[in-house]
C-alpha atoms as a PDB file:
ATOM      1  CA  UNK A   1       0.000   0.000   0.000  1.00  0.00           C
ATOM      2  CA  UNK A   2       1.758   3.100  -1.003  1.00  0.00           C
ATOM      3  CA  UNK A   3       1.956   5.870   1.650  1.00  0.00           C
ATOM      4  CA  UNK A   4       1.861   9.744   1.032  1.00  0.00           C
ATOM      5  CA  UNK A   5       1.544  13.149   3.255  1.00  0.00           C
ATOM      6  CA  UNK A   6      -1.238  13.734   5.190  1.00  0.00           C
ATOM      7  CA  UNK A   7      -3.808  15.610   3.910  1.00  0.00           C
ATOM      8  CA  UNK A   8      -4.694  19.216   4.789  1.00  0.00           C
ATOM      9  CA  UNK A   9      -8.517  20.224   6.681  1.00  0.00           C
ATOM     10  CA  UNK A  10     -10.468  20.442   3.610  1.00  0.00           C
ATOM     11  CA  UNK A  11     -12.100  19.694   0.265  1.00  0.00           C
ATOM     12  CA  UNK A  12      -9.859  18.754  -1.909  1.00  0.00           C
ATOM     13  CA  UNK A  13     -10.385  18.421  -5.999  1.00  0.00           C
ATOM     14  CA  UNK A  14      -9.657  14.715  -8.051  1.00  0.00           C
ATOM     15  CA  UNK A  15      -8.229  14.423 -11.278  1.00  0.00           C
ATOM     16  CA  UNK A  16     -11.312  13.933 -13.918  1.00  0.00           C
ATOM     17  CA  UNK A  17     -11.880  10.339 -14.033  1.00  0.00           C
ATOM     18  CA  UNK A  18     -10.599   8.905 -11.022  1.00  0.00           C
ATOM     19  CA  UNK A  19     -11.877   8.315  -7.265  1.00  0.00           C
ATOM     20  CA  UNK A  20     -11.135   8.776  -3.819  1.00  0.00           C
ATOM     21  CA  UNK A  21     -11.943   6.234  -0.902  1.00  0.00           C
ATOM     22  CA  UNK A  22     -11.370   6.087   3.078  1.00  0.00           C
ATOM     23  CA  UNK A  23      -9.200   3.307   3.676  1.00  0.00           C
ATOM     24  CA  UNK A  24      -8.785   1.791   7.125  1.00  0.00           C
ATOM     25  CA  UNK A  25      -6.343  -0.408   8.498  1.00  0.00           C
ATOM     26  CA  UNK A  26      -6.886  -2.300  11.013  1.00  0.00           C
ATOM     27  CA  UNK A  27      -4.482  -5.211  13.198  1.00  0.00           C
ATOM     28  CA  UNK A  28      -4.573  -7.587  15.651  1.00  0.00           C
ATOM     29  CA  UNK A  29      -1.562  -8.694  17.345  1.00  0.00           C
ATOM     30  CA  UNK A  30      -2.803 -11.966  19.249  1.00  0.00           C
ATOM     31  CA  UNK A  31      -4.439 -14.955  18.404  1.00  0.00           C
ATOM     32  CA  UNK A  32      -8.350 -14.005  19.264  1.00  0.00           C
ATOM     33  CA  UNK A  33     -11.165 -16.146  20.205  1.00  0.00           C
ATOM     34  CA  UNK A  34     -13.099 -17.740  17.429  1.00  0.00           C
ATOM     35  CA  UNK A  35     -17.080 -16.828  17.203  1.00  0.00           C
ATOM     36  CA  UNK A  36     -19.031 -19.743  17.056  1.00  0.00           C
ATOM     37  CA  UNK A  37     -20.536 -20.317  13.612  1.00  0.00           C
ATOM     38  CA  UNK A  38     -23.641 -22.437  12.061  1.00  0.00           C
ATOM     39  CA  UNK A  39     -23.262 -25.469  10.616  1.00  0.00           C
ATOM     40  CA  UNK A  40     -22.941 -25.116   6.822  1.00  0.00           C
ATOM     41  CA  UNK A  41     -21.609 -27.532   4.036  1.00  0.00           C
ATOM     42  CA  UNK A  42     -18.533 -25.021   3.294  1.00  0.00           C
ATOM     43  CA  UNK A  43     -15.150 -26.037   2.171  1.00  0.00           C
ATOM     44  CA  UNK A  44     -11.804 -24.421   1.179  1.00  0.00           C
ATOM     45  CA  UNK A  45     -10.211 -25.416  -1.962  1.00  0.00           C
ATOM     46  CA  UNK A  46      -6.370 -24.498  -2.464  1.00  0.00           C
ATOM     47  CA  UNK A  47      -6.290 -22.328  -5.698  1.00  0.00           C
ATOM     48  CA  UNK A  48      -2.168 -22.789  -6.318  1.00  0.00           C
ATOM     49  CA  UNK A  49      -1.533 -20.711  -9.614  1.00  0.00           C
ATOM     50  CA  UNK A  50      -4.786 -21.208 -11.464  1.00  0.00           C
ATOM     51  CA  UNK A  51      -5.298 -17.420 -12.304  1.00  0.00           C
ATOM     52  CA  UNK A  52      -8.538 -17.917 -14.232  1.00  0.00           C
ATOM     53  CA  UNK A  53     -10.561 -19.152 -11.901  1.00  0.00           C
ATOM     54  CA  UNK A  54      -8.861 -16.555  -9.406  1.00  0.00           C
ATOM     55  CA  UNK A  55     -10.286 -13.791 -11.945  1.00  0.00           C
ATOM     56  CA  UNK A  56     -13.183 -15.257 -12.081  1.00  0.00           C
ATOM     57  CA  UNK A  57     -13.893 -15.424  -8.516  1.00  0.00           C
ATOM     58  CA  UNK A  58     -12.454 -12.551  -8.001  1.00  0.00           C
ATOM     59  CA  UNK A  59     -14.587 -10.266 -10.256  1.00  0.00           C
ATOM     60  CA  UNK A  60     -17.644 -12.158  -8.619  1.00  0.00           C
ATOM     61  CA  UNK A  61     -16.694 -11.382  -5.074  1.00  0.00           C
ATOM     62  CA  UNK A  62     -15.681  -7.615  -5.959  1.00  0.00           C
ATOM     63  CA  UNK A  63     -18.258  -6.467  -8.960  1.00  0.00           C
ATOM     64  CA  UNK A  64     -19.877  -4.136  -6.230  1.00  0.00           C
ATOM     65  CA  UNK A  65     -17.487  -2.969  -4.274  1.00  0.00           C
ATOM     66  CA  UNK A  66     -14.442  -1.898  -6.349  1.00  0.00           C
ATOM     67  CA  UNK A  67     -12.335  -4.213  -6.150  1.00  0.00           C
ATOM     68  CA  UNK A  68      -9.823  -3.491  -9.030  1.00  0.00           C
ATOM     69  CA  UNK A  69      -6.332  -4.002  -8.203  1.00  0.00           C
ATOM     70  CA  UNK A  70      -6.348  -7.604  -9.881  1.00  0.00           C
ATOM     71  CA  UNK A  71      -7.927  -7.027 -12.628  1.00  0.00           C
ATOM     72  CA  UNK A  72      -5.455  -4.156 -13.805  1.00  0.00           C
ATOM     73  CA  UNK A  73      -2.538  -6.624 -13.006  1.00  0.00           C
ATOM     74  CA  UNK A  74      -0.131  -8.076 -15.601  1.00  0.00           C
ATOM     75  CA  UNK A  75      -1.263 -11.904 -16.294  1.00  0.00           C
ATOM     76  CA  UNK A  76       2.439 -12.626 -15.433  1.00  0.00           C
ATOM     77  CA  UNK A  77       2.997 -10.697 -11.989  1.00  0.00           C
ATOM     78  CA  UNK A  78      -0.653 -12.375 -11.024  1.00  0.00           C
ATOM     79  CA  UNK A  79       0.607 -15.613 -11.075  1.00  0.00           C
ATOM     80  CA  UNK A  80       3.743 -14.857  -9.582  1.00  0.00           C
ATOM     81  CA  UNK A  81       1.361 -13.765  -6.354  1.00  0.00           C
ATOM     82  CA  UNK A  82      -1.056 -16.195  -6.588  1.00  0.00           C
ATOM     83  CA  UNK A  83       2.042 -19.470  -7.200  1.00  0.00           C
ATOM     84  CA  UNK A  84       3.981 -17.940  -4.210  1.00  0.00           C
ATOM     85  CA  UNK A  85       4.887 -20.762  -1.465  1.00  0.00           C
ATOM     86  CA  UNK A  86       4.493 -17.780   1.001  1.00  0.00           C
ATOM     87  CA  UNK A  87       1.011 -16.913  -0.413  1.00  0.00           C
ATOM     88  CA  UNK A  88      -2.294 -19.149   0.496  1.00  0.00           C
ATOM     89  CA  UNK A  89      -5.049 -18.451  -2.081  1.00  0.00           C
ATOM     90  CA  UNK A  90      -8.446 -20.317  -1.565  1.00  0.00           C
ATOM     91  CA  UNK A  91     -11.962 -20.271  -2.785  1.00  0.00           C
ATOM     92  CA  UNK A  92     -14.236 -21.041  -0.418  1.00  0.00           C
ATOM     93  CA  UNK A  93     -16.935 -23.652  -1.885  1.00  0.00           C
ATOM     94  CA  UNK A  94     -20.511 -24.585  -0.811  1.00  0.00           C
ATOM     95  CA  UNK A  95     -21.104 -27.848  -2.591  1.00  0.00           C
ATOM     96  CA  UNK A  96     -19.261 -27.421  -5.767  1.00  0.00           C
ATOM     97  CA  UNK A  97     -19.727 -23.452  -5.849  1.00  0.00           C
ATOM     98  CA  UNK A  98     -16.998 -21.447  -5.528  1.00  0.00           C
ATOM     99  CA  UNK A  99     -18.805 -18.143  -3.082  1.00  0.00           C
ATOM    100  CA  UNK A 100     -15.623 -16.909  -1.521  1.00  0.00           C
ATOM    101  CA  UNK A 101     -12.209 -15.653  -2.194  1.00  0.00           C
ATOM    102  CA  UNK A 102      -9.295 -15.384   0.783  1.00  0.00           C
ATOM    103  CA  UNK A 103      -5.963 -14.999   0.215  1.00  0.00           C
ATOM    104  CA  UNK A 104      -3.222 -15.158   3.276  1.00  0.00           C
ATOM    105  CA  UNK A 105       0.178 -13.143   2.300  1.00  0.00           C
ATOM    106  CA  UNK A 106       3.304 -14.165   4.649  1.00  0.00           C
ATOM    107  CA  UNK A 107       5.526 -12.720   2.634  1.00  0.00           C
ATOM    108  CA  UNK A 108       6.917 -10.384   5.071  1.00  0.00           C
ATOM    109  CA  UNK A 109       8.141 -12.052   8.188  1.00  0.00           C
ATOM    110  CA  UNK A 110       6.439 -12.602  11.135  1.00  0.00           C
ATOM    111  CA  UNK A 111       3.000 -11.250  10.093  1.00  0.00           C
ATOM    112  CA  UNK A 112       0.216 -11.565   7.792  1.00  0.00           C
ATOM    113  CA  UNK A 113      -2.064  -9.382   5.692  1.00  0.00           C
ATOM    114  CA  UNK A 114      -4.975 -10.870   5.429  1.00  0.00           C
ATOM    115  CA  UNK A 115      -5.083  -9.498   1.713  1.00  0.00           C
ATOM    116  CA  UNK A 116      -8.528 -10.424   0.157  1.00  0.00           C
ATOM    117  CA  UNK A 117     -11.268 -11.387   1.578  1.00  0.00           C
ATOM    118  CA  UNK A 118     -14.900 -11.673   0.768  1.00  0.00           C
ATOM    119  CA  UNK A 119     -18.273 -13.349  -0.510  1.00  0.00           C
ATOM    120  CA  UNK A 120     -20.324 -13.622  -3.630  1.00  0.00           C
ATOM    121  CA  UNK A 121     -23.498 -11.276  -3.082  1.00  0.00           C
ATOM    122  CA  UNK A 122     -25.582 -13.927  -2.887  1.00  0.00           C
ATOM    123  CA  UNK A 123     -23.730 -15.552   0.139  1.00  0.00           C
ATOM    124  CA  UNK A 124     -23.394 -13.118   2.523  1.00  0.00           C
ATOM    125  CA  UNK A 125     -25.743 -12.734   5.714  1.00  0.00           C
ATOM    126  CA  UNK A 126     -26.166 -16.804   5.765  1.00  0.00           C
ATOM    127  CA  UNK A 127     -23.132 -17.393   7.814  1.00  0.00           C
ATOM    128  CA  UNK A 128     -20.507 -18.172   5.739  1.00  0.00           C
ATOM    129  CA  UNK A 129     -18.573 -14.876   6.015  1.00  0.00           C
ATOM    130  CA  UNK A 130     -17.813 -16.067   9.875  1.00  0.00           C
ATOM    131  CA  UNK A 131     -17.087 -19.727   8.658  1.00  0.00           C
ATOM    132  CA  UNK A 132     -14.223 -18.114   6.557  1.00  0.00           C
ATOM    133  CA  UNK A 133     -13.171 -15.593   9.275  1.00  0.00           C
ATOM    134  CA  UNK A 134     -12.605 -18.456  10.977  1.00  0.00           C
ATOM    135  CA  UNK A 135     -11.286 -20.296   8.764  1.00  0.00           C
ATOM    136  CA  UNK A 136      -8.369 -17.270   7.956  1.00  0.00           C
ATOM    137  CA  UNK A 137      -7.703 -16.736  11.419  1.00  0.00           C
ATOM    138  CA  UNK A 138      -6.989 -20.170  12.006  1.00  0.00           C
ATOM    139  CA  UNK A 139      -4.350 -20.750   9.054  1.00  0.00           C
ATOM    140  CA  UNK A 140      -2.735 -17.120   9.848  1.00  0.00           C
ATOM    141  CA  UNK A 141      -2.247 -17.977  13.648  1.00  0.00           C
ATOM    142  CA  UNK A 142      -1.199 -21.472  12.794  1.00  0.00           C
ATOM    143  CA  UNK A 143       2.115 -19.914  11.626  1.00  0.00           C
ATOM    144  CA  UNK A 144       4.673 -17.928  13.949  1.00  0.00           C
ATOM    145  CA  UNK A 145       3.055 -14.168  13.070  1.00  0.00           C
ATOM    146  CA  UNK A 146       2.615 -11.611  15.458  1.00  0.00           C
ATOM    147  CA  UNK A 147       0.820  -9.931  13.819  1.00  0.00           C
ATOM    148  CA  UNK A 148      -2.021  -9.982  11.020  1.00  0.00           C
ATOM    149  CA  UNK A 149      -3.836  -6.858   9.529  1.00  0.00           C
ATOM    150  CA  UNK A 150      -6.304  -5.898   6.783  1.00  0.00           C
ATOM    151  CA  UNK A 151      -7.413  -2.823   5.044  1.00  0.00           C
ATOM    152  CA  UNK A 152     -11.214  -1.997   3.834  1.00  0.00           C
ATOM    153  CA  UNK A 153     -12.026   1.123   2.514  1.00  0.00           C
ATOM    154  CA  UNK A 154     -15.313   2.637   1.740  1.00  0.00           C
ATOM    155  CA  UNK A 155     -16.209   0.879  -1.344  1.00  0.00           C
ATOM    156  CA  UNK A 156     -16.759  -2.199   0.741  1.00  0.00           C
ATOM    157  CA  UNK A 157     -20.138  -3.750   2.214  1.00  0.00           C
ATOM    158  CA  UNK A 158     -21.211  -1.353   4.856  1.00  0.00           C
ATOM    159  CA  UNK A 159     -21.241  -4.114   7.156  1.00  0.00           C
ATOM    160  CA  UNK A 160     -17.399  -4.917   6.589  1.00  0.00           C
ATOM    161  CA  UNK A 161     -16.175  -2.448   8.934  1.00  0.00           C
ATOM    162  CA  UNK A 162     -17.830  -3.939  12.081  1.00  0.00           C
ATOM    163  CA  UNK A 163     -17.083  -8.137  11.266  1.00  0.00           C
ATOM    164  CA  UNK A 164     -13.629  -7.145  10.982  1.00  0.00           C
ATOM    165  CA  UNK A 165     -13.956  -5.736  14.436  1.00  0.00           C
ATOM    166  CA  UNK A 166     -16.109  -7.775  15.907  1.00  0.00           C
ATOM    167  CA  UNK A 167     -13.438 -10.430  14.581  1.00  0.00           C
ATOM    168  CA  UNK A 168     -10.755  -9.083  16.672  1.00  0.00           C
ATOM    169  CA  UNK A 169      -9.173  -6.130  14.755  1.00  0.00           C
ATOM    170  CA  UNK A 170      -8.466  -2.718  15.862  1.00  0.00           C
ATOM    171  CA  UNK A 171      -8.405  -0.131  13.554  1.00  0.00           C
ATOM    172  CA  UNK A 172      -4.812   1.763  13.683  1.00  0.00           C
ATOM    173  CA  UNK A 173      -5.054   4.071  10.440  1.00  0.00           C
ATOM    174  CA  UNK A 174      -6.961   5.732   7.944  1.00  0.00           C
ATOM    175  CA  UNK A 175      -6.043   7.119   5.255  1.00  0.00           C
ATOM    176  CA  UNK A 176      -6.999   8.408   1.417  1.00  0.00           C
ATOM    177  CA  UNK A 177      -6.981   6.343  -1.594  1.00  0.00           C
ATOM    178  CA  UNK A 178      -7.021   8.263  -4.746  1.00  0.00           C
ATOM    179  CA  UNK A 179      -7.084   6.124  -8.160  1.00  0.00           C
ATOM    180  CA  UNK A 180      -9.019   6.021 -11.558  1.00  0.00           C
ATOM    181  CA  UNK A 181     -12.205   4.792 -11.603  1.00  0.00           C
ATOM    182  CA  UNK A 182     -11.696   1.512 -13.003  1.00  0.00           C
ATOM    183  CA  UNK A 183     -15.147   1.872 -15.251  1.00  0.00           C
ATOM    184  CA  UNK A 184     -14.080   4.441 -17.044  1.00  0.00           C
ATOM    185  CA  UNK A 185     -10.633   2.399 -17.889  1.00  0.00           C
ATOM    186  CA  UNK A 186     -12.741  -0.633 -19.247  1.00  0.00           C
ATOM    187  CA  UNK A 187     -11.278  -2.481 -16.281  1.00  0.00           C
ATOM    188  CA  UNK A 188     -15.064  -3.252 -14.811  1.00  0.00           C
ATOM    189  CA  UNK A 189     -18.215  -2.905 -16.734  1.00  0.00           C
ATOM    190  CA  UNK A 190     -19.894   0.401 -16.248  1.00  0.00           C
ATOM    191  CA  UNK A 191     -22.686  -0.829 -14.014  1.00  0.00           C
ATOM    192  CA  UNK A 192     -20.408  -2.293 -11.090  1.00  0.00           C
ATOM    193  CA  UNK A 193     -20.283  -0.478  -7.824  1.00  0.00           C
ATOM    194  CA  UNK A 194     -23.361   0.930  -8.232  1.00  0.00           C
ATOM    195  CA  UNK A 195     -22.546   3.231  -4.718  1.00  0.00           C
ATOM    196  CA  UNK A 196     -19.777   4.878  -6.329  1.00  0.00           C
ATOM    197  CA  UNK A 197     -20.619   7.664  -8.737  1.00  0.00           C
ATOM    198  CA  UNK A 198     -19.924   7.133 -12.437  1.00  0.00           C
ATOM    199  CA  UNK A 199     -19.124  10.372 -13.490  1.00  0.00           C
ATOM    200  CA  UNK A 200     -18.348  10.559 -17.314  1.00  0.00           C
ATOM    201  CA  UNK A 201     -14.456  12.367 -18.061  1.00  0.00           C
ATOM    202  CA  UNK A 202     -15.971  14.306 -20.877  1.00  0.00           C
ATOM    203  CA  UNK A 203     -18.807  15.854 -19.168  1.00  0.00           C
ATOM    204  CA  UNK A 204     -16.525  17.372 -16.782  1.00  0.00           C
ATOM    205  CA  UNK A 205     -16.260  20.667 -18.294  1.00  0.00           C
ATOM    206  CA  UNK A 206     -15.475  23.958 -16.522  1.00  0.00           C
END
């Protein structure tokens, strides 16, 4: 995540055809106690280097709440993430459905960003987002961390926020993401992320 200065009190203008989101960060620095979950037929399925069906699953999961970063990624450095022994990539599977991407990064020692994590529309508010919390806080404290942290923003589910505390994270920083709007790059169709403004670049006239 690239840093910059802090931002003066204010409004301040974007660049025509690009976006700005809150970003928070937020850590835990223990193992915590698990939250007890339903009983559900969910399984995790280790994705290795298959970077199709991590696209697919990945534009699934993120249609509707910006998530971007991926799909504006070289086919080559995506694999290289995806096939790293240090990174665990898994699509969570009801049945033979894949509803849920997570994705464990250990590449930096002793901690873990818990780097993507999320549901298919349909899945969420049936239990399955605390099966996979589970599930990530398991494998992450399984290795010698001291530390794992995650990052929403405010193009996530407005629920998001509070599972991720309720989970066991504090928040520790927030900060300003400025990029361009990937619907206006042809990077997601124009309909996804409905909450986010789609504001045309050449009706921006002054």
């Amino acid at each position: 995540m690239q840093k910059s200065e802090a931002l003066a009190v204010g409004y301040h203008a974007l660049p025509p055809g690009h976006l700005a989101n809150v970003v928070t960060c937020l850590e835990m620095t223990e193992r915590p106690h698990l939250r007890a979950v339903p009983a559900g037929g969910f399984s995790l399925q280790d994705m290795g280097g298959d970077t199709a069906r991590f696209k697919r699953l990945f534009e699934a999961v993120g249609r509707d709440i910006m998530w971007f970063s991926r799909l504006i990624m070289a086919e080559d450095k995506l694999a290289a993430i995806i096939g790293d022994a240090a990174v665990e990539c898994y699509a969570m599977m009801d049945g033979a459905d894949d509803i849920g991407l997570l994705e464990l990064d250990f590449r930096e020692a002793g901690q873990c960003e818990l780097s993507f994590f999320g549901l298919v529309p349909g899945a969420i508010g049936k239990g399955a987002g605390r099966w996979l919390m589970n599930e990530a806080l398991r494998r992450a404290w399984a290795k010698p961390i001291s530390r794992l942290w995650v990052h929403t923003c405010s193009f996530d589910h407005p629920a998001a926020l509070g599972f991720y505390q309720r989970s066991g994270f504090r928040p520790y920083q927030v900060m300003v993401e400025v990029h361009p709007d990937p619907r206006l790059t042809g990077h997601m169709p124009k309909d996804a992320s409905p909450a986010a403004p789609l504001i045309e670049v050449q009706s921006l006239q002054t």
